[in-house]
C-alpha atoms as a PDB file:
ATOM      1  CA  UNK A   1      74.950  92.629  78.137  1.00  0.00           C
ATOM      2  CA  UNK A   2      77.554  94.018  75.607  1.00  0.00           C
ATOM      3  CA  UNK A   3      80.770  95.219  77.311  1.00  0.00           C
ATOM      4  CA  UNK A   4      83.410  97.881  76.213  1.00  0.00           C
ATOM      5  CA  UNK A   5      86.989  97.420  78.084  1.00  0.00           C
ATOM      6  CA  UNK A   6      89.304 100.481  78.058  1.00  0.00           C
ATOM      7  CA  UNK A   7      91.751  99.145  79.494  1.00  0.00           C
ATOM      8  CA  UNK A   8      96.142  99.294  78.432  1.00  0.00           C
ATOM      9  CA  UNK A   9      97.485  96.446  79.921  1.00  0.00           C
ATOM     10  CA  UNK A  10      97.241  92.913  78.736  1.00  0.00           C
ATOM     11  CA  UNK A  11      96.952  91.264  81.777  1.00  0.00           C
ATOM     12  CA  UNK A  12      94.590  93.301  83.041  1.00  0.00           C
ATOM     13  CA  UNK A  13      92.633  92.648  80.123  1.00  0.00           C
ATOM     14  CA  UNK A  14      92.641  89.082  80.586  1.00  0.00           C
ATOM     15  CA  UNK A  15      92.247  89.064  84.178  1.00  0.00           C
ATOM     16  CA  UNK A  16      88.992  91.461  83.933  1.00  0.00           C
ATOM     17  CA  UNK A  17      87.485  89.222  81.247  1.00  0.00           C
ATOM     18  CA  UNK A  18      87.752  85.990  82.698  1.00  0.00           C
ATOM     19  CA  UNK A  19      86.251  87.935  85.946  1.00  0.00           C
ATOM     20  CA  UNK A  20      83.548  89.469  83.681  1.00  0.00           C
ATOM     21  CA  UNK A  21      82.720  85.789  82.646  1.00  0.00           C
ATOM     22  CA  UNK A  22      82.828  84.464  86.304  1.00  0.00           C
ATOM     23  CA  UNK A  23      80.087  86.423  87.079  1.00  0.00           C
ATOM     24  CA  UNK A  24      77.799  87.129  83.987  1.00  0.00           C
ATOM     25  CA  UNK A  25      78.593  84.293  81.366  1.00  0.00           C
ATOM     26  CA  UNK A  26      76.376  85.782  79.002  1.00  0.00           C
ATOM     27  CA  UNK A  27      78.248  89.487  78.637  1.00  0.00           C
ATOM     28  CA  UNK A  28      79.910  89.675  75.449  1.00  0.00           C
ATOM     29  CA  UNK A  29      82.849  91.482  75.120  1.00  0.00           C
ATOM     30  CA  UNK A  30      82.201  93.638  71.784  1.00  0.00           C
ATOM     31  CA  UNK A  31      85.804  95.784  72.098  1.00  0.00           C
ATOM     32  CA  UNK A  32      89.167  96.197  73.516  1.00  0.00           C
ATOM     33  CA  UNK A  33      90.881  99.125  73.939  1.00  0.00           C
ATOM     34  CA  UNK A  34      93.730 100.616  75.159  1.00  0.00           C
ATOM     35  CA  UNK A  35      93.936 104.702  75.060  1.00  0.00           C
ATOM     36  CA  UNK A  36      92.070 107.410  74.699  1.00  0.00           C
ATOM     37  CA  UNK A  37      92.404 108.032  71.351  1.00  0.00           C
ATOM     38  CA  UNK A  38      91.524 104.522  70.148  1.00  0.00           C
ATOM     39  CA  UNK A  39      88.388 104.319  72.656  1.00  0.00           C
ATOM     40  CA  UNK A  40      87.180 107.688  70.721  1.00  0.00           C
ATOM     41  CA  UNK A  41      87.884 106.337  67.549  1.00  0.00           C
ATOM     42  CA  UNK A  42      85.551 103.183  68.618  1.00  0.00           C
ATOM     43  CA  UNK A  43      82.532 104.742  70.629  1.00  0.00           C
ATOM     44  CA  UNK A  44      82.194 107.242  67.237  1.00  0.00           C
ATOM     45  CA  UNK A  45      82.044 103.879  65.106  1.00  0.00           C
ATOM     46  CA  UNK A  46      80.282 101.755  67.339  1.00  0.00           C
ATOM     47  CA  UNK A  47      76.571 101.280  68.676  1.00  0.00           C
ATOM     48  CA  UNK A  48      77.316 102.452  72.527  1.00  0.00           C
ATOM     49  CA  UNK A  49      77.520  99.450  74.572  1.00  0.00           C
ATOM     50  CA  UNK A  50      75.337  98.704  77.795  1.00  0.00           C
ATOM     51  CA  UNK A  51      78.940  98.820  79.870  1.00  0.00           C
ATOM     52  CA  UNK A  52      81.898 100.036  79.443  1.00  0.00           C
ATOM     53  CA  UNK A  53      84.636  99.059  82.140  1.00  0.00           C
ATOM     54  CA  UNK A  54      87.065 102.001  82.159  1.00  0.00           C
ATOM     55  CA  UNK A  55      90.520 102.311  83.449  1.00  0.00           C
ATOM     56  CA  UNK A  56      91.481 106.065  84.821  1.00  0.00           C
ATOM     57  CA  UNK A  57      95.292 105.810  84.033  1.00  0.00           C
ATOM     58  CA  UNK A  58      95.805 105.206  80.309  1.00  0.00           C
ATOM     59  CA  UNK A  59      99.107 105.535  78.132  1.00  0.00           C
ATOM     60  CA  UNK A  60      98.014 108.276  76.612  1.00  0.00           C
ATOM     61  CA  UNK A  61      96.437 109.908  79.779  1.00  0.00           C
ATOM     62  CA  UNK A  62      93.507 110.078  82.211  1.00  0.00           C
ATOM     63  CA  UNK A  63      90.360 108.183  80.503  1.00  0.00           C
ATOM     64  CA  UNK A  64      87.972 111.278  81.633  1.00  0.00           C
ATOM     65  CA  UNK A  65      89.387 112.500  78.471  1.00  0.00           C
ATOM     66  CA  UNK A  66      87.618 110.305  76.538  1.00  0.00           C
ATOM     67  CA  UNK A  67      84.164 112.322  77.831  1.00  0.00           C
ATOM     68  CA  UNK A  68      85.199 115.464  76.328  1.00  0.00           C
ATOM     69  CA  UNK A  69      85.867 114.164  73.210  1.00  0.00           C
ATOM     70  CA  UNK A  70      83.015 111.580  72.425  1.00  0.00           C
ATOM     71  CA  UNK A  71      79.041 111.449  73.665  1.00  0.00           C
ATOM     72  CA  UNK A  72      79.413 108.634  76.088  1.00  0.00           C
ATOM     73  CA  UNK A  73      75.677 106.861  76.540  1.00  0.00           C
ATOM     74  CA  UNK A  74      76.567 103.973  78.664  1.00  0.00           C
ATOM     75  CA  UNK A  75      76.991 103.472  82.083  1.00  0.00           C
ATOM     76  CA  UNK A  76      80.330 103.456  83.574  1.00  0.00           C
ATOM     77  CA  UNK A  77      82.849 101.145  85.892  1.00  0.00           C
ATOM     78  CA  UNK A  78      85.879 102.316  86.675  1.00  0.00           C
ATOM     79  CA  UNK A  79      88.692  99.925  87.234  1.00  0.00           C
ATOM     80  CA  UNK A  80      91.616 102.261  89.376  1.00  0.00           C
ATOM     81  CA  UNK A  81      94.629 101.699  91.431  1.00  0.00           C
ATOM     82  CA  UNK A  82      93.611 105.123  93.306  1.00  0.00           C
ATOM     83  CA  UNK A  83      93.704 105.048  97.235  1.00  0.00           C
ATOM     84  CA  UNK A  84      90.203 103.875  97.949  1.00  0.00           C
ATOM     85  CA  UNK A  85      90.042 106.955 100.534  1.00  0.00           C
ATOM     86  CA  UNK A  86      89.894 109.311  97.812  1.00  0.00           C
ATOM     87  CA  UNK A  87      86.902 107.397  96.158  1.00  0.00           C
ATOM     88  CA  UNK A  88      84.740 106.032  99.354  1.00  0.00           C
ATOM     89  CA  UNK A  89      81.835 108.648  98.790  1.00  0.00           C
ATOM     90  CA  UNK A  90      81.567 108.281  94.822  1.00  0.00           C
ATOM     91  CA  UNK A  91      79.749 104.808  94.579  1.00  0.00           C
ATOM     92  CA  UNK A  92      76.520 106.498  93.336  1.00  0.00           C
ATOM     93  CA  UNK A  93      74.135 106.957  90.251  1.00  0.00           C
ATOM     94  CA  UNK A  94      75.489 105.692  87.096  1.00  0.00           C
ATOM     95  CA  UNK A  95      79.565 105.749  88.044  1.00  0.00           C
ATOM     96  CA  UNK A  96      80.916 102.934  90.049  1.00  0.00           C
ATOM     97  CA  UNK A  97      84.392 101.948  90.597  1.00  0.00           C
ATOM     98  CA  UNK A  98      86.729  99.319  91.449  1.00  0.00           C
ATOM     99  CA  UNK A  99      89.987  98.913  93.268  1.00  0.00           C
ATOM    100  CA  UNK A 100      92.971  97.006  90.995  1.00  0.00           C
ATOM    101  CA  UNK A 101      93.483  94.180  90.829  1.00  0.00           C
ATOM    102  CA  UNK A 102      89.460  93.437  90.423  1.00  0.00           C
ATOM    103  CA  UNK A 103      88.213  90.815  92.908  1.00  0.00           C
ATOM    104  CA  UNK A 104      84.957  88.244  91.454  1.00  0.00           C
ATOM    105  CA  UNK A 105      82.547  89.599  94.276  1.00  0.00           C
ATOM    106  CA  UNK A 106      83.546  93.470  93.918  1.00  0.00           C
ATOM    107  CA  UNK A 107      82.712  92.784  90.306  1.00  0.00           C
ATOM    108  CA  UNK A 108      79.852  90.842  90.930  1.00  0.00           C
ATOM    109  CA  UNK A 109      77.887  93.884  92.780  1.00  0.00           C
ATOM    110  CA  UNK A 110      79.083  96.633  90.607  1.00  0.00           C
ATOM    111  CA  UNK A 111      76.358  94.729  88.109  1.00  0.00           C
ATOM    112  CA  UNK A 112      74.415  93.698  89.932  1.00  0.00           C
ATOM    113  CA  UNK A 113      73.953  97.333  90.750  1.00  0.00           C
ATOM    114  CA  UNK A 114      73.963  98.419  87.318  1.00  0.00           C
ATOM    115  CA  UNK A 115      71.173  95.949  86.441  1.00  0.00           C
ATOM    116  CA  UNK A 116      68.890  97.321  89.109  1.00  0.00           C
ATOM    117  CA  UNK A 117      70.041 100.776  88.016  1.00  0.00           C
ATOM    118  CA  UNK A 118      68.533  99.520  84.136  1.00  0.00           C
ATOM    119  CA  UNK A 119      65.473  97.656  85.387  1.00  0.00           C
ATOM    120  CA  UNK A 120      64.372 101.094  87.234  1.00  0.00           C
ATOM    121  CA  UNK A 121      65.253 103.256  84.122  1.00  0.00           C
ATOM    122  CA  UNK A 122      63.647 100.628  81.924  1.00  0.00           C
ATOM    123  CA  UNK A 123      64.869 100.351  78.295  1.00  0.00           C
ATOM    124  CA  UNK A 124      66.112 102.508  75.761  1.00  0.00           C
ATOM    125  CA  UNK A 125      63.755 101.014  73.448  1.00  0.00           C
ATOM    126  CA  UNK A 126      60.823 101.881  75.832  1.00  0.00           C
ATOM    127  CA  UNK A 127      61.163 105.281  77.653  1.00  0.00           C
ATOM    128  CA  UNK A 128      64.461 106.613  75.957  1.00  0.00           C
ATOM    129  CA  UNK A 129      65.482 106.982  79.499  1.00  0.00           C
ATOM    130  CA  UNK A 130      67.570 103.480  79.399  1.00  0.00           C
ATOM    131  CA  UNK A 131      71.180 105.336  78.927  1.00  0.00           C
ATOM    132  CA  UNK A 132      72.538 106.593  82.380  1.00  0.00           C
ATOM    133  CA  UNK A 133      73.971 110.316  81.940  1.00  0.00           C
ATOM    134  CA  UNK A 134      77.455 110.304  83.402  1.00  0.00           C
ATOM    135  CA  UNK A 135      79.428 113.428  82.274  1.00  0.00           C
ATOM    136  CA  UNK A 136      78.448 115.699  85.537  1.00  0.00           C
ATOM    137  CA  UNK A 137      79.745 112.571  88.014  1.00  0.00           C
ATOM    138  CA  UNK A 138      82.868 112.232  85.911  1.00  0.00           C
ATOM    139  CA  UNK A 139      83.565 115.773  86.095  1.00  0.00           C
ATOM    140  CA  UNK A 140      82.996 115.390  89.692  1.00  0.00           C
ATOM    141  CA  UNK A 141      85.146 112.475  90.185  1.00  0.00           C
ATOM    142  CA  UNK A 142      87.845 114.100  88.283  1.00  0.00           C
ATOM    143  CA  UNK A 143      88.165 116.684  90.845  1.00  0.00           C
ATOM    144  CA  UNK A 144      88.573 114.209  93.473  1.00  0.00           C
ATOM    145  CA  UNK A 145      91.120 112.975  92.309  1.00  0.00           C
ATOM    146  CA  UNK A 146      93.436 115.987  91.387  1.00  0.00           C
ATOM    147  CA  UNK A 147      96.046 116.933  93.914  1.00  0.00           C
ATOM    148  CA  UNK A 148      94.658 119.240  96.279  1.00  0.00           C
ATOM    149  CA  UNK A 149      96.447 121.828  97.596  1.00  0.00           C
ATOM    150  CA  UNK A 150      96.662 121.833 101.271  1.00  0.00           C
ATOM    151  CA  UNK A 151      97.532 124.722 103.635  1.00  0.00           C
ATOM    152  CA  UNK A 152     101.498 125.152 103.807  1.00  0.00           C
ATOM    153  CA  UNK A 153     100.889 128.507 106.952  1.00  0.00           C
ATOM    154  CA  UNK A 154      98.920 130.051 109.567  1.00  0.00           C
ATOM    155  CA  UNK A 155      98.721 133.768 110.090  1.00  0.00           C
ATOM    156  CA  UNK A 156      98.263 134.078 114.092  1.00  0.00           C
ATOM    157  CA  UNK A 157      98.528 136.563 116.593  1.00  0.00           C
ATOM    158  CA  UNK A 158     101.281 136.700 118.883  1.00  0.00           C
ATOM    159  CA  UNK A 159     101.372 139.710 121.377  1.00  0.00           C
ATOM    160  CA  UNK A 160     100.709 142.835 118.797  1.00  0.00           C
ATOM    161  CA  UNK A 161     102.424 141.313 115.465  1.00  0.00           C
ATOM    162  CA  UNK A 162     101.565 138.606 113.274  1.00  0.00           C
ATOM    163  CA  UNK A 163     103.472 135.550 112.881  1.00  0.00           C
ATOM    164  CA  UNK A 164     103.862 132.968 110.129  1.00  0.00           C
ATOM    165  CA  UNK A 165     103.556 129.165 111.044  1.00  0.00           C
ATOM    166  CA  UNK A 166     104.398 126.357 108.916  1.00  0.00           C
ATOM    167  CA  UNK A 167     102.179 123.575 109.103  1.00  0.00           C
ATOM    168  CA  UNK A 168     104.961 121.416 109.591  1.00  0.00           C
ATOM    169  CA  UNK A 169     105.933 122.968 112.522  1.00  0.00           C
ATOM    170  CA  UNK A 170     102.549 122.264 113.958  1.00  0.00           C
ATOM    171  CA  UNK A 171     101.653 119.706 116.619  1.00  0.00           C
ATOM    172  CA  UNK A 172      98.228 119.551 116.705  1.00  0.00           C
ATOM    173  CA  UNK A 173      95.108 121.616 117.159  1.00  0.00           C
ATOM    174  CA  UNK A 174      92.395 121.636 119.783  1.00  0.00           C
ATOM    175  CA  UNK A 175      89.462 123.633 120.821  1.00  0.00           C
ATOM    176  CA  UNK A 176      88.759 124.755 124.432  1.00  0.00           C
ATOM    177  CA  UNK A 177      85.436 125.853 124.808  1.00  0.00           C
ATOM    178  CA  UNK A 178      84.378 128.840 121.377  1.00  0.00           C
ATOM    179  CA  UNK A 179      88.037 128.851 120.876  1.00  0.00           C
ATOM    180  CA  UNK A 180      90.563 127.161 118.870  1.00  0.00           C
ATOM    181  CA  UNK A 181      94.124 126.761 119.506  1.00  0.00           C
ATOM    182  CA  UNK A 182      97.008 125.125 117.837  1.00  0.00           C
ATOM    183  CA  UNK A 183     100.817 124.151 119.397  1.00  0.00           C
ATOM    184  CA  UNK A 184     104.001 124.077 117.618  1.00  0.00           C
ATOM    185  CA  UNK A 185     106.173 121.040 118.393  1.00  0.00           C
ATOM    186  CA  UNK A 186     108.422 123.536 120.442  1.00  0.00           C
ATOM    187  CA  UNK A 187     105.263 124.299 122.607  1.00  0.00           C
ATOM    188  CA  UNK A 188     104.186 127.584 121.375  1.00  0.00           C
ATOM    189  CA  UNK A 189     100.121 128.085 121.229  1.00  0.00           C
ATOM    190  CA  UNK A 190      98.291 130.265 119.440  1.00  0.00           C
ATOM    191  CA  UNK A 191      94.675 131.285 118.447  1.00  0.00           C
ATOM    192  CA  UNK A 192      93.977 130.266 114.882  1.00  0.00           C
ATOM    193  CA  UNK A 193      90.458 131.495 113.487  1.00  0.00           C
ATOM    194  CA  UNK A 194      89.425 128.846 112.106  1.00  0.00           C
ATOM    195  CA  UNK A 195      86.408 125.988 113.064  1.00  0.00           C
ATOM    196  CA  UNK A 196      87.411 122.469 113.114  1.00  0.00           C
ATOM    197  CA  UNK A 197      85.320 122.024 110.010  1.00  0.00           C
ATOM    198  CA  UNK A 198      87.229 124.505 108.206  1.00  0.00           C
ATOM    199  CA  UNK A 199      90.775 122.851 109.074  1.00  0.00           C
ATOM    200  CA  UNK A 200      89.651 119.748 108.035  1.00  0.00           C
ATOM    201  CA  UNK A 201      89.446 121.203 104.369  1.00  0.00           C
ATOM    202  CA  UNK A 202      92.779 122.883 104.966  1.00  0.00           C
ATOM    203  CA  UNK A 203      94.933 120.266 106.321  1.00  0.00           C
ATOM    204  CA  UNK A 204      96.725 116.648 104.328  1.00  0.00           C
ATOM    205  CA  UNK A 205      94.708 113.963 105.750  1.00  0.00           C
ATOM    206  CA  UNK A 206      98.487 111.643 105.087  1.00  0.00           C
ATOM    207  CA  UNK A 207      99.649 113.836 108.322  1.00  0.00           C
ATOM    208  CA  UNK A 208      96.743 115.034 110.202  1.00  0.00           C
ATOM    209  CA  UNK A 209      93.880 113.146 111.713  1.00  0.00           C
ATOM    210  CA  UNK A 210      90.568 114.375 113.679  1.00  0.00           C
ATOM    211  CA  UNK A 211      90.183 112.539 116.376  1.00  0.00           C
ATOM    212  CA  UNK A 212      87.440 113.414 117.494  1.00  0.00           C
ATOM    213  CA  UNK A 213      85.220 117.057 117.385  1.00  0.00           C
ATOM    214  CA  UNK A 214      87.542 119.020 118.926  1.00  0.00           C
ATOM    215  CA  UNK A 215      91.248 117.423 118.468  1.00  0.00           C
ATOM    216  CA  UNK A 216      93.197 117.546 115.265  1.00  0.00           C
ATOM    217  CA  UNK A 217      96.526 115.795 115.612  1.00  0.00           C
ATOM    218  CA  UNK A 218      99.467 115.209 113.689  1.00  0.00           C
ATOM    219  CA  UNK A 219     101.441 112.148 113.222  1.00  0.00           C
ATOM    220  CA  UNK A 220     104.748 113.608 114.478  1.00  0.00           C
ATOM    221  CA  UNK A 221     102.719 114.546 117.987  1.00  0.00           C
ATOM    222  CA  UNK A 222     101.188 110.676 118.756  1.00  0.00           C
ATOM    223  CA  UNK A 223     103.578 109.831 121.124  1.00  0.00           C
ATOM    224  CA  UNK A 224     101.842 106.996 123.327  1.00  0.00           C
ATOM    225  CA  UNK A 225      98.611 104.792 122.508  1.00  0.00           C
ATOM    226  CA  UNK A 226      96.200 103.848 125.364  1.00  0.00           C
ATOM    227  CA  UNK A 227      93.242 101.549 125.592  1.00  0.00           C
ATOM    228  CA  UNK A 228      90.418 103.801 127.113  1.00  0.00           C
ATOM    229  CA  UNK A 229      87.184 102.998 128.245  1.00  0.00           C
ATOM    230  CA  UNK A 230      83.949 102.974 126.165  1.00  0.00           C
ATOM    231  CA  UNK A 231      86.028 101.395 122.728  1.00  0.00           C
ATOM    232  CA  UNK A 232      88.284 104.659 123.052  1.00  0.00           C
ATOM    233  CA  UNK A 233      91.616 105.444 122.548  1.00  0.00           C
ATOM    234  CA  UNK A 234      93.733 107.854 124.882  1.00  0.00           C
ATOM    235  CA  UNK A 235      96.609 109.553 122.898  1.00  0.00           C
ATOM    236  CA  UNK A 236      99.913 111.032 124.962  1.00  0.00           C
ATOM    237  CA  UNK A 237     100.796 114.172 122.971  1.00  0.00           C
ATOM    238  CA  UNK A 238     104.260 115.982 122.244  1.00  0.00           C
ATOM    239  CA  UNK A 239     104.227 118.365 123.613  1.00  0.00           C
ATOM    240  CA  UNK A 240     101.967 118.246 126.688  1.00  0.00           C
ATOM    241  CA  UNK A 241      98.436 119.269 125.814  1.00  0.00           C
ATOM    242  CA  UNK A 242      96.192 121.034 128.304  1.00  0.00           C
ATOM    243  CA  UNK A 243      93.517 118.403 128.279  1.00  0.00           C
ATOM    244  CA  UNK A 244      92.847 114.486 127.201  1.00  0.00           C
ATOM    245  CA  UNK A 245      93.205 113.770 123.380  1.00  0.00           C
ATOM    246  CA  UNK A 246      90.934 111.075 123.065  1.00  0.00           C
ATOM    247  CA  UNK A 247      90.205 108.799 119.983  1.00  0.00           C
ATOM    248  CA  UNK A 248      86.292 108.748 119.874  1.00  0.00           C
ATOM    249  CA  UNK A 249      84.649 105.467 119.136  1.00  0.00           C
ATOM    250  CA  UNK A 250      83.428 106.119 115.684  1.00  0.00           C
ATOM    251  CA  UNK A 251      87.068 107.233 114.680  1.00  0.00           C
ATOM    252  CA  UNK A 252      88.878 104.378 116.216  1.00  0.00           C
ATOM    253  CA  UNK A 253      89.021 101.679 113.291  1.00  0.00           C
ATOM    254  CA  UNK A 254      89.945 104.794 111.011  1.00  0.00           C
ATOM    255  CA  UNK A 255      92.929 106.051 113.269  1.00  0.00           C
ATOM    256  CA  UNK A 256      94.501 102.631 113.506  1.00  0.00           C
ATOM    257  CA  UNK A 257      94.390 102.617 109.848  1.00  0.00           C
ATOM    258  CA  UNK A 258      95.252 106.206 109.945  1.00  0.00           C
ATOM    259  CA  UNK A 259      98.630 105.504 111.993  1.00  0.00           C
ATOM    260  CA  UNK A 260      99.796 102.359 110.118  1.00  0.00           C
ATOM    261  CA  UNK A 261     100.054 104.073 107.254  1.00  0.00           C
END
């Protein structure tokens, strides 16, 4: 297995190929480097290798550059510092990933995966189909991992005007019933038309959390913590909320995390 490393620090470089030989003694390391333009400059002179191992953050910039300036015919590890959050659901096809600094056994199944992925291809040599495709899941990764912009205000009803509310002022949101509500942290509520789905897209997952279907909190609003039966967690709210905020079992594990932050 021939192996490109894009990678711009030393000791990373070192580190990953002493991991690389840890787990596959018989990759070969045909080239080093350390930016974008000098990884162009070698995929245009070189015979594309079976893997390269990419970092995202280079000197000279992101490495999805790289794709837009040079065919890239190998399949793809990226080696990233990135909160692992923003990268859970893009382990798939020919694009793989790994959290700095790289661990032997994360290694070991990101090839072992991508020698599976070439025994079900089959060869270059023998179908043309060996090379794994990765420009559209690059593309797709890079959006992940550009700041989103998150909702800053609510238009809402109040009597026969509209109102303004900035998210910061806000609590938490529930539904009751077909309707959802929101509170301000000085206890106003209002109607916002919007599903829980929808505010999930809207709102920074660093200060709000869905608890469950119909409670989206804010960190500001968890005021108490309570063991509740069935694995569940019961949350005291500020302000007083009309009904029980409950953790639901399946978001337990991720609200602990959530709240240690």
């Amino acid at each position: 297995m021939k192996v490109l490393i894009i990678e711009d620090e030393d000791l990373a470089v070192r580190k990953l190929q002493k991991t690389l030989h840890s787990v596959d003694a018989g990759a070969e390391v045909v080239g080093i480097t350390d930016s974008i333009r000098s990884s162009v400059k070698w995929l245009e002179e070189n015979q594309a290798p079976d893997l390269i191992l990419m970092d995202i953050e280079l000197a000279d910039g992101q490495s999805f550059e790289i794709f837009d300036k040079v065919e890239v015919n190998s399949t793809v590890i990226f080696t990233t510092s990135y909160d692992e959050y923003a990268l859970k659901a893009f382990k798939v096809n020919s694009v793989d990933y790994l959290l700095k600094p790289v661990q032997k056994e994360d290694l070991e199944a990101a090839l072992d995966k991508f020698k599976r992925m070439k025994q079900l291809l089959g060869t270059a040599e023998g179908n043309g189909h060996g090379q794994l495709n990765v420009d559209s899941l690059v593309k797709e990764l890079q959006q992940r991992l550009q700041p989103k912009d998150f909702r800053k205000r609510f238009l809402v009803k109040q009597g026969q005007k509209l109102v303004s509310v900035e998210v910061e002022e806000i609590a938490y949101f529930y539904s009751d019933g077909r309707v959802n509500f929101f509170k301000t942290s000085d206890n106003r509520k209002f109607i916002v038309d919007y599903t829980m789905d929808e505010l999930e897209e809207m709102l920074d997952p660093d200060r709000f959390f869905r608890i469950s279907r119909s409670f989206y909190v804010s960190i500001e609003s968890v005021e108490q913590i309570h063991d509740y039966f069935g694995n569940r967690l019961l949350l005291n709210l500020k302000p007083m909320v009309d009904k029980e905020a409950i953790v639901s079992r399946e978001k337990v594990t991720d609200f602990k995390k959530w709240m240690g932050k």
